[in-house]
C-alpha atoms as a PDB file:
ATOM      1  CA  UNK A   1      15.077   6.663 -16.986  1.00  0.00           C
ATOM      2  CA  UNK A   2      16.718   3.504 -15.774  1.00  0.00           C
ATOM      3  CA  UNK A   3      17.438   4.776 -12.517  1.00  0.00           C
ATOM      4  CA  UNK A   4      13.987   5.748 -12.257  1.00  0.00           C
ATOM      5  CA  UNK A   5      12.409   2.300 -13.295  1.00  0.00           C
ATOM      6  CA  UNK A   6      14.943   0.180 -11.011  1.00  0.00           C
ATOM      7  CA  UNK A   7      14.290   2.625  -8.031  1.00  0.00           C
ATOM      8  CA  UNK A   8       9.937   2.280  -8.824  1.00  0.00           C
ATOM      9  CA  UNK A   9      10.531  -1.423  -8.687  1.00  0.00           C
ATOM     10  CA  UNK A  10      12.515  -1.811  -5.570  1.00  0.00           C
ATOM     11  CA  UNK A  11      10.077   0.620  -3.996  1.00  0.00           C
ATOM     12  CA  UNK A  12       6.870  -0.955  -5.162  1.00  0.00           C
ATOM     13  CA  UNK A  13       8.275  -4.654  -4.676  1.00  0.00           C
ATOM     14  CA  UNK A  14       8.521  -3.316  -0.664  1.00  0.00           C
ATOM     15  CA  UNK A  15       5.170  -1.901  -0.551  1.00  0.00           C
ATOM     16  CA  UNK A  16       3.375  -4.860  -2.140  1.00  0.00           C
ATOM     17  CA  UNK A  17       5.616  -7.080   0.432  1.00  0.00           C
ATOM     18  CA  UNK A  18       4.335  -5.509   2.781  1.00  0.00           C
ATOM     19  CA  UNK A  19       0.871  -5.392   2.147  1.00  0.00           C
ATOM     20  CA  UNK A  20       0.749  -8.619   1.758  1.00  0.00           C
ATOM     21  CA  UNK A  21       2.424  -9.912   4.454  1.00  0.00           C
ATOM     22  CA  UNK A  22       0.651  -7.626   6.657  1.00  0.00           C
ATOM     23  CA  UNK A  23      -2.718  -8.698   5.304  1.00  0.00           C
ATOM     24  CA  UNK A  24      -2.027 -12.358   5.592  1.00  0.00           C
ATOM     25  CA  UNK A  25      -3.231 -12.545   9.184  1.00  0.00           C
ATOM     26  CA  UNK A  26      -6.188 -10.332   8.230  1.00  0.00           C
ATOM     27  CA  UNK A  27      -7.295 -12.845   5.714  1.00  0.00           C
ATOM     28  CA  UNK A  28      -6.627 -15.968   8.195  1.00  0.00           C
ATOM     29  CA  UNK A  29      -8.205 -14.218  11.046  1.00  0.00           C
ATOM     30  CA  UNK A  30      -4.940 -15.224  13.406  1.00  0.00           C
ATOM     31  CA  UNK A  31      -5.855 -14.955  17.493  1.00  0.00           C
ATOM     32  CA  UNK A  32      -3.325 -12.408  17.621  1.00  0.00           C
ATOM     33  CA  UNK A  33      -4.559  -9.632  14.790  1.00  0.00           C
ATOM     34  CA  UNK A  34      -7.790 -10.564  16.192  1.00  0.00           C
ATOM     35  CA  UNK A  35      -6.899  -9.723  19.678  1.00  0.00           C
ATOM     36  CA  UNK A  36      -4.932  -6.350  18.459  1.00  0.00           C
ATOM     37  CA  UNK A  37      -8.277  -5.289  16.588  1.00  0.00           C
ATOM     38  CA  UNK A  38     -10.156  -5.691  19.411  1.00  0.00           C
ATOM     39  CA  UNK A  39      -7.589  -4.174  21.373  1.00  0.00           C
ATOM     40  CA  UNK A  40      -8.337  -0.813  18.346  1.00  0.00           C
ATOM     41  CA  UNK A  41     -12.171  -1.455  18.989  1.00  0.00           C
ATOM     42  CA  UNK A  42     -12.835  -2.944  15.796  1.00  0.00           C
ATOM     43  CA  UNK A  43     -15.474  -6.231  15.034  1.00  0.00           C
ATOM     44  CA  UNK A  44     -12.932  -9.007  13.806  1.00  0.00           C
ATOM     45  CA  UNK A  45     -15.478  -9.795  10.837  1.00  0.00           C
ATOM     46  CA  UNK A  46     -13.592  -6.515   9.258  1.00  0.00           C
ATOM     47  CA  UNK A  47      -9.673  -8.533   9.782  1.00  0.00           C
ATOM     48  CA  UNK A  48     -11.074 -10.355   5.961  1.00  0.00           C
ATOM     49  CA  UNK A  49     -12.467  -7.707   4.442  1.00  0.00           C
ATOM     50  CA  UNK A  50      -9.137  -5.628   4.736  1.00  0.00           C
ATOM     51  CA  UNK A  51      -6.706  -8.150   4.137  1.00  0.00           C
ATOM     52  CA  UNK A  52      -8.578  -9.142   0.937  1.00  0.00           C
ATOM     53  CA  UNK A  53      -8.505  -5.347  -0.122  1.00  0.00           C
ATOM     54  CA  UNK A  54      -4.476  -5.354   0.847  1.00  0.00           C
ATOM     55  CA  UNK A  55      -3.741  -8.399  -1.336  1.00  0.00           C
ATOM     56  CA  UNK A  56      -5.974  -7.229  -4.093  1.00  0.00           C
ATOM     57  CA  UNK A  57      -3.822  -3.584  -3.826  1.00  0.00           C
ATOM     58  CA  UNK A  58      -0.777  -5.086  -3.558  1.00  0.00           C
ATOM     59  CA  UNK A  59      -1.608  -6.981  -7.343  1.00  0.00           C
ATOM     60  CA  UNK A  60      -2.896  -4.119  -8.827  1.00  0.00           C
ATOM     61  CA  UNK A  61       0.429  -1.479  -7.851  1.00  0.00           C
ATOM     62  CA  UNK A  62       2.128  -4.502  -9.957  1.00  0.00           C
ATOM     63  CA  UNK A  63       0.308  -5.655 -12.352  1.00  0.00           C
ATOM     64  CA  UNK A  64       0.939  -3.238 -15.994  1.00  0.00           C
ATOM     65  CA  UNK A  65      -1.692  -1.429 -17.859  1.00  0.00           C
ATOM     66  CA  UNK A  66      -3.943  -0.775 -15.512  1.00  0.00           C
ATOM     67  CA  UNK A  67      -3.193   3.196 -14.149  1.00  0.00           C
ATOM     68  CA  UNK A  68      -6.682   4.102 -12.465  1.00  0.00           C
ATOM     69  CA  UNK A  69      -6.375   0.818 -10.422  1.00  0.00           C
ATOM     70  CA  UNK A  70      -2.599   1.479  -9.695  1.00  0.00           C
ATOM     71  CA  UNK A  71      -4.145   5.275  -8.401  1.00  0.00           C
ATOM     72  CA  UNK A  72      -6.809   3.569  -6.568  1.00  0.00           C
ATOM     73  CA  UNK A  73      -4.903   1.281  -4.313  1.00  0.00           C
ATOM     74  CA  UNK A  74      -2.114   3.990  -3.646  1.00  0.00           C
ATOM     75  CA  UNK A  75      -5.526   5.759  -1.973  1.00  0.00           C
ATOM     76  CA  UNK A  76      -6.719   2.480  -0.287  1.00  0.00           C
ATOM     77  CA  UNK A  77      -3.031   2.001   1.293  1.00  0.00           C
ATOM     78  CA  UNK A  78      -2.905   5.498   2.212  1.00  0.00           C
ATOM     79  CA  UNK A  79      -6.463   5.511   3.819  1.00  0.00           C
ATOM     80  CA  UNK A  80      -5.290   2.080   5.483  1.00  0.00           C
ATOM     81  CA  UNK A  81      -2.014   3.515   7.400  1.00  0.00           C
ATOM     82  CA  UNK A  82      -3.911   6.851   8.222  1.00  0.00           C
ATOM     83  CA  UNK A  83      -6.557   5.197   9.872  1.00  0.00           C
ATOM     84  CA  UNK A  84      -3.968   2.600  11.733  1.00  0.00           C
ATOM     85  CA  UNK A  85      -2.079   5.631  12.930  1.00  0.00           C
ATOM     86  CA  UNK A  86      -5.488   7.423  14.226  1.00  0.00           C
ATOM     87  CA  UNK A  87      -7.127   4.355  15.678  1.00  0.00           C
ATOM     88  CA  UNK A  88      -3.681   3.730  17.473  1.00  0.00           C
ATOM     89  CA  UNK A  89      -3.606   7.161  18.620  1.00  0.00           C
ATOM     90  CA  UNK A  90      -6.582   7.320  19.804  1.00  0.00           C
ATOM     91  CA  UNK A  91      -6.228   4.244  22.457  1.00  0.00           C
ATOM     92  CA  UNK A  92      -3.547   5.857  23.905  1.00  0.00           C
ATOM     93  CA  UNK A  93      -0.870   3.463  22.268  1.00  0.00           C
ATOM     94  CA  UNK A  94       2.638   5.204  22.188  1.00  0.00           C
ATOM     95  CA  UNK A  95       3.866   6.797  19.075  1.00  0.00           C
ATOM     96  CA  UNK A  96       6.997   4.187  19.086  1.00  0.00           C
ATOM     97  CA  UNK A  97       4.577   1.571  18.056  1.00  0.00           C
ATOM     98  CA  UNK A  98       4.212   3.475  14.846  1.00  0.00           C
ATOM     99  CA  UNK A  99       7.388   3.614  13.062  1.00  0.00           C
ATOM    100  CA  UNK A 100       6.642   0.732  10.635  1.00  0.00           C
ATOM    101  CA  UNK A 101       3.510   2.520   9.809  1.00  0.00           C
ATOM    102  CA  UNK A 102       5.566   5.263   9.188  1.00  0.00           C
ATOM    103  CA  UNK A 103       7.986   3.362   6.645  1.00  0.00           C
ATOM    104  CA  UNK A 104       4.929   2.112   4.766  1.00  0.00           C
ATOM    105  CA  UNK A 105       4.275   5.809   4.219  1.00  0.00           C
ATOM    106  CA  UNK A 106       7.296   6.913   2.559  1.00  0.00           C
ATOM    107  CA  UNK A 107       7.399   3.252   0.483  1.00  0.00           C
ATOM    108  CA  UNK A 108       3.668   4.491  -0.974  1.00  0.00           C
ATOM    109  CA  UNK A 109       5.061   8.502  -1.100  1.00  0.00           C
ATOM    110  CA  UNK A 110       8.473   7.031  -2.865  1.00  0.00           C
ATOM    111  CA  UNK A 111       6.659   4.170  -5.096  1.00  0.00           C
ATOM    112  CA  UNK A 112       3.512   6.763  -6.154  1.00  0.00           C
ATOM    113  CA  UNK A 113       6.035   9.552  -7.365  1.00  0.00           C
ATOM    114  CA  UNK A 114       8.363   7.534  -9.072  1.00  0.00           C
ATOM    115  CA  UNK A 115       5.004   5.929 -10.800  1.00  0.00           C
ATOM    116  CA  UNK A 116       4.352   9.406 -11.830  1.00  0.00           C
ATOM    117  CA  UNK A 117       8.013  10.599 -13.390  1.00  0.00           C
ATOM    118  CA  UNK A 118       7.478   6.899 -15.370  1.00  0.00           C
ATOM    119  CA  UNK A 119       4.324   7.906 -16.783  1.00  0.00           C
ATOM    120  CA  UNK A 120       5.714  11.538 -17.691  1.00  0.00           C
ATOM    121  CA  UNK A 121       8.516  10.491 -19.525  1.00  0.00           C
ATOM    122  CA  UNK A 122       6.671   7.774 -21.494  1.00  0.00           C
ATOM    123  CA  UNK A 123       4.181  10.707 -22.427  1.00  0.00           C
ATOM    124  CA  UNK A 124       7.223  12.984 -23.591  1.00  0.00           C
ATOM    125  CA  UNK A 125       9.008   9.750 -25.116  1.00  0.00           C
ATOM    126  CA  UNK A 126       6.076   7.851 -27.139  1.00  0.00           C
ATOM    127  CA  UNK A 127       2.890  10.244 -26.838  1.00  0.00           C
ATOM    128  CA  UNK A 128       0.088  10.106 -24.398  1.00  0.00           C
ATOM    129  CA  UNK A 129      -1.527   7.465 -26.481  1.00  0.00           C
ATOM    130  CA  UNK A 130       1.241   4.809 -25.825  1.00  0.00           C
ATOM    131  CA  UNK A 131      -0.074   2.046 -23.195  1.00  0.00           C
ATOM    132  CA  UNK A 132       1.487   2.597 -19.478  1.00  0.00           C
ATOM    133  CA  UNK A 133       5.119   0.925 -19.116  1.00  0.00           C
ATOM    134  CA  UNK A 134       5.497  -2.481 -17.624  1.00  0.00           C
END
């Protein structure tokens, strides 16, 4: 069970780095995210609104106790990369461009399951009533 918590950490530490690095120039509205949502056909008054929702997923896959949240932003960063990859795709940029989407993809596949073999073997350990592990 060690293994397993280290490995959930290291994998959820990346994903909420991520997210939140990549929603920093959402929330700041930089020229340059700007210009690549255009670029997507997207208003800029949605750069905010989805680097607020990034930051607030990125505290919630972290913060302990809270398992419906935790659920709720793996969706929301799911939803997020999907529709990067389609909205990409679908202005012809090449599928190169994509690879870090990619890696965010297998950081929210690795950090979700590992969430999930926590959560079983606190069930088997203490009971399904026990709070969620830290």
């Amino acid at each position: 069970m060690k293994k397993t918590t280290l490995l959930y950490w290291i994998f959820t530490g990346l994903l909420a780095a991520g997210m939140t690095a990549s929603s920093i120039p959402n929330v700041l509205s930089d020229p340059e995210a700007v210009a690549f949502f255009r670029h997507l056909g997207y208003p800029a008054y949605l750069l905010p609104f989805l680097g607020v929702a990034k930051l607030l997923g990125a505290l919630a896959i972290l913060v302990p106790g809270f398992p419906r949240l935790r659920e709720w932003a793996y969706a929301g960063f799911t939803f997020d990369l999907l529709g990067a990859v389609y909205s990409g795709l679908a202005v012809g940029d090449p599928v190169s461009q994509w690879v870090p989407v990619m890696v965010g993809f297998l950081l929210i596949a690795a950090s979700y399951t590992l969430n999930r073999r926590r959560q079983e073997a606190a069930a088997i350990t203490f009971g399904p009533t026990q709070p969620e592990l830290a």
